[in-house]
C-alpha atoms as a PDB file:
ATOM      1  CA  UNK A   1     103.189 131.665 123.516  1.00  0.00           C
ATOM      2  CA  UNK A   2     101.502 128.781 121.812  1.00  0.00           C
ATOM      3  CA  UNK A   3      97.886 127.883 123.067  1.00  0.00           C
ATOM      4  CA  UNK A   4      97.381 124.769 125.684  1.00  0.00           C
ATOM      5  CA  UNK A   5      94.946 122.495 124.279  1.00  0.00           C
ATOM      6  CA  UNK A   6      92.640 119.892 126.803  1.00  0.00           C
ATOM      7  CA  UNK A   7      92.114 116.700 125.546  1.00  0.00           C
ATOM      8  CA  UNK A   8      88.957 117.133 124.052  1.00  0.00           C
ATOM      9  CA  UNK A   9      90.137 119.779 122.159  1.00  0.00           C
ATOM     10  CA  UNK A  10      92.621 117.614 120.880  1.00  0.00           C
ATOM     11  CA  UNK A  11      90.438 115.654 118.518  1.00  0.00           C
ATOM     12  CA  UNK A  12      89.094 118.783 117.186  1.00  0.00           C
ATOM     13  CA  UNK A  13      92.219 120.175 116.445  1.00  0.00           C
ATOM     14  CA  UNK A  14      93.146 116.879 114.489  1.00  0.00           C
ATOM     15  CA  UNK A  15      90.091 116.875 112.005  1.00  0.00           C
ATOM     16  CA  UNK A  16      89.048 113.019 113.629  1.00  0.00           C
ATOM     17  CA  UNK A  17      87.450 111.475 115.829  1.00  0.00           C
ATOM     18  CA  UNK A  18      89.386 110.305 118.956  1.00  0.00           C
ATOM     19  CA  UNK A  19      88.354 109.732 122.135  1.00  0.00           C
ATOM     20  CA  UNK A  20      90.465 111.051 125.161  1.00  0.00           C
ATOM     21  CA  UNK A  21      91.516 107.882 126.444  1.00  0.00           C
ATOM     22  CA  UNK A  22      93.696 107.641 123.219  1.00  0.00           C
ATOM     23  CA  UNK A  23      95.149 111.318 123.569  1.00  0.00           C
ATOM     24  CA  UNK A  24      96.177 110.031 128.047  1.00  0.00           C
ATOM     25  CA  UNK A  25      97.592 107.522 126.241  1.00  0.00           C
ATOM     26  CA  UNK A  26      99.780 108.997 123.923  1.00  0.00           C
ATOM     27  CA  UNK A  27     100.882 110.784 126.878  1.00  0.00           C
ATOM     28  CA  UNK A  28     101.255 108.579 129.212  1.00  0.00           C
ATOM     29  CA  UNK A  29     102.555 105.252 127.281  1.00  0.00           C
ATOM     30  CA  UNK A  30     103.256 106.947 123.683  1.00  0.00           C
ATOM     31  CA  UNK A  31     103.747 104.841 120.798  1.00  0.00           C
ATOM     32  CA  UNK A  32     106.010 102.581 119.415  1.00  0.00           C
ATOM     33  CA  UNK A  33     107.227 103.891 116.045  1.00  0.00           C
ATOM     34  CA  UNK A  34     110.197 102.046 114.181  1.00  0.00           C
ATOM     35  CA  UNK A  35     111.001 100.426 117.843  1.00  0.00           C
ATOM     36  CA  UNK A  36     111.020 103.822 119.333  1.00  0.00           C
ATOM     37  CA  UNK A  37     108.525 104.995 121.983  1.00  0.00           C
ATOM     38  CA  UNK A  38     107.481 108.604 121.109  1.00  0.00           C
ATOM     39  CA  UNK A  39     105.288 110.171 123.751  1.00  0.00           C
ATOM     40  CA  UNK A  40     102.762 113.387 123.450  1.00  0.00           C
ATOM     41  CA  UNK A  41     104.491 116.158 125.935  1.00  0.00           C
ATOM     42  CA  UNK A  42     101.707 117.561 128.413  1.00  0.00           C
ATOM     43  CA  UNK A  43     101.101 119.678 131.506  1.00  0.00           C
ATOM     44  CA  UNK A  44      99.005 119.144 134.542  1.00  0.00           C
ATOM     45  CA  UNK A  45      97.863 122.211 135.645  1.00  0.00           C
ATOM     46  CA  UNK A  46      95.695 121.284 138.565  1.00  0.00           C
ATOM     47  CA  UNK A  47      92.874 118.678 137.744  1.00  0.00           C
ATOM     48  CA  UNK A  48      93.613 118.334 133.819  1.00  0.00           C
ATOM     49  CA  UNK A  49      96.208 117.482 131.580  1.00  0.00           C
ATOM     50  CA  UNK A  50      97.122 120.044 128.710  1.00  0.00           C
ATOM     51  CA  UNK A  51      99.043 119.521 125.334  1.00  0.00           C
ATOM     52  CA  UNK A  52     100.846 122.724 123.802  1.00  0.00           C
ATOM     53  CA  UNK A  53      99.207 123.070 120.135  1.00  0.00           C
ATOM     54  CA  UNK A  54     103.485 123.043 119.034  1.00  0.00           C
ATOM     55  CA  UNK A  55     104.091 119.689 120.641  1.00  0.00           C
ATOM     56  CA  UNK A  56     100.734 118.194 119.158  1.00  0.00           C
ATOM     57  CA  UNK A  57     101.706 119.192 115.718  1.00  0.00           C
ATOM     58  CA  UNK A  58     105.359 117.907 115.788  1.00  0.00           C
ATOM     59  CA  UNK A  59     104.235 114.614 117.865  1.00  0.00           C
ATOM     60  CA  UNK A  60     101.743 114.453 114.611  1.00  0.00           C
ATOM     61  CA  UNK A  61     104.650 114.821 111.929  1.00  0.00           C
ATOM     62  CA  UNK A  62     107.383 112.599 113.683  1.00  0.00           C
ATOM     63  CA  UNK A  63     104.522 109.832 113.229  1.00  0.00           C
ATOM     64  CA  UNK A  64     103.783 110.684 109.929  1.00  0.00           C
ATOM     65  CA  UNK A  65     107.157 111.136 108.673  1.00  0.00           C
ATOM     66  CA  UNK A  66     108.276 107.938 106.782  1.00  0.00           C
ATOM     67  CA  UNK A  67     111.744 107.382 104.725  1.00  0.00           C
ATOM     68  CA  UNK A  68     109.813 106.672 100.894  1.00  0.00           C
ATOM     69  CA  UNK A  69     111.748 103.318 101.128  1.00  0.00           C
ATOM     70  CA  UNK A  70     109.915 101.942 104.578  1.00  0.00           C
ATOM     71  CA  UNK A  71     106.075 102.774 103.473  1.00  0.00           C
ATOM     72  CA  UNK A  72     105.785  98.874 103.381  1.00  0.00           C
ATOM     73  CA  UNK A  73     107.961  97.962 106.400  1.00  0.00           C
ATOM     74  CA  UNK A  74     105.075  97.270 108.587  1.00  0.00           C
ATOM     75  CA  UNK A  75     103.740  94.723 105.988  1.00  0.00           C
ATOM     76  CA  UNK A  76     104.058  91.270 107.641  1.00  0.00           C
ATOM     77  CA  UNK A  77     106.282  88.982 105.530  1.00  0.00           C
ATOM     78  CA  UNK A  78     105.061  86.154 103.952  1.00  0.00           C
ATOM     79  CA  UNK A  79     105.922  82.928 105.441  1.00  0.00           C
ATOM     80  CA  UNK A  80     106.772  79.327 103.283  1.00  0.00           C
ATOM     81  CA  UNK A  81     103.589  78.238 104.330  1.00  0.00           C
ATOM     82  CA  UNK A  82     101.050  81.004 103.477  1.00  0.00           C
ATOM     83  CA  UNK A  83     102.762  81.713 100.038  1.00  0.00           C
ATOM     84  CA  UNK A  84     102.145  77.785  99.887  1.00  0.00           C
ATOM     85  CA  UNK A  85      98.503  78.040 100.184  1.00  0.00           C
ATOM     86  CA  UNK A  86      98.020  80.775  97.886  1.00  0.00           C
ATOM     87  CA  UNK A  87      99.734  78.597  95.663  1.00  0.00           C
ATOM     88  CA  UNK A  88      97.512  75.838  95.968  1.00  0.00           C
ATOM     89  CA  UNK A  89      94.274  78.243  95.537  1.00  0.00           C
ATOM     90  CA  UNK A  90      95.623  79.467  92.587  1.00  0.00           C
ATOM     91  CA  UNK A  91      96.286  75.991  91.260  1.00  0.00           C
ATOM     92  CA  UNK A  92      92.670  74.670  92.245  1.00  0.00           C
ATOM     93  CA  UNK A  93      90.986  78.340  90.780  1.00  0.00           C
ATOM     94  CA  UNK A  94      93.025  77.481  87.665  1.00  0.00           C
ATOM     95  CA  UNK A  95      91.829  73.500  87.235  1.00  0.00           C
ATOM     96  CA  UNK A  96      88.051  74.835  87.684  1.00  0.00           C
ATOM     97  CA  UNK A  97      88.919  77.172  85.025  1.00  0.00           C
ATOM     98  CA  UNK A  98      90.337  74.468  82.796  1.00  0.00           C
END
């Protein structure tokens, strides 16, 4: 049997710092990854919520597991009109060059 972490364990078990309120989340709401909502499993054994140390660490890898082609997927496109302006910085950076 795996070992049932509490949510301030979590955060230790991670390596970072994250408050609880993030972990009830990620149980609770999940989070959106690629459109789809993946949620933390847990257990409410009486008065507190438990994560299985299994389900934490494959939770963790589905949201770190990324097809080498979508790294940059999440990058917002650029629009006509902010490629635009960076065109005409470039153009006045140039002039006060020349």
């Amino acid at each position: 049997m795996t070992r049932l972490l509490k949510m301030s364990e979590i955060a230790d078990c991670l390596g970072v710092n994250i408050h609880h309120s993030t972990v009830v989340r990620w149980t609770r709401k999940g989070v959106i990854l690629d459109g789809k909502q993946i949620v933390l499993p847990s257990r409410r054994i009486g008065n507190r919520i438990y994560v299985d140390e299994t389900d934490l660490q494959d939770f963790v890898d589905v949201l770190n597991q990324r097809p080498p082609d979508q790294e940059n997927a999440n990058a917002s496109p650029i629009t006509a009109k902010a490629e635009e302006k960076r065109q005409v910085e470039r153009s006045r950076r140039l002039d006060e060059i020349l």
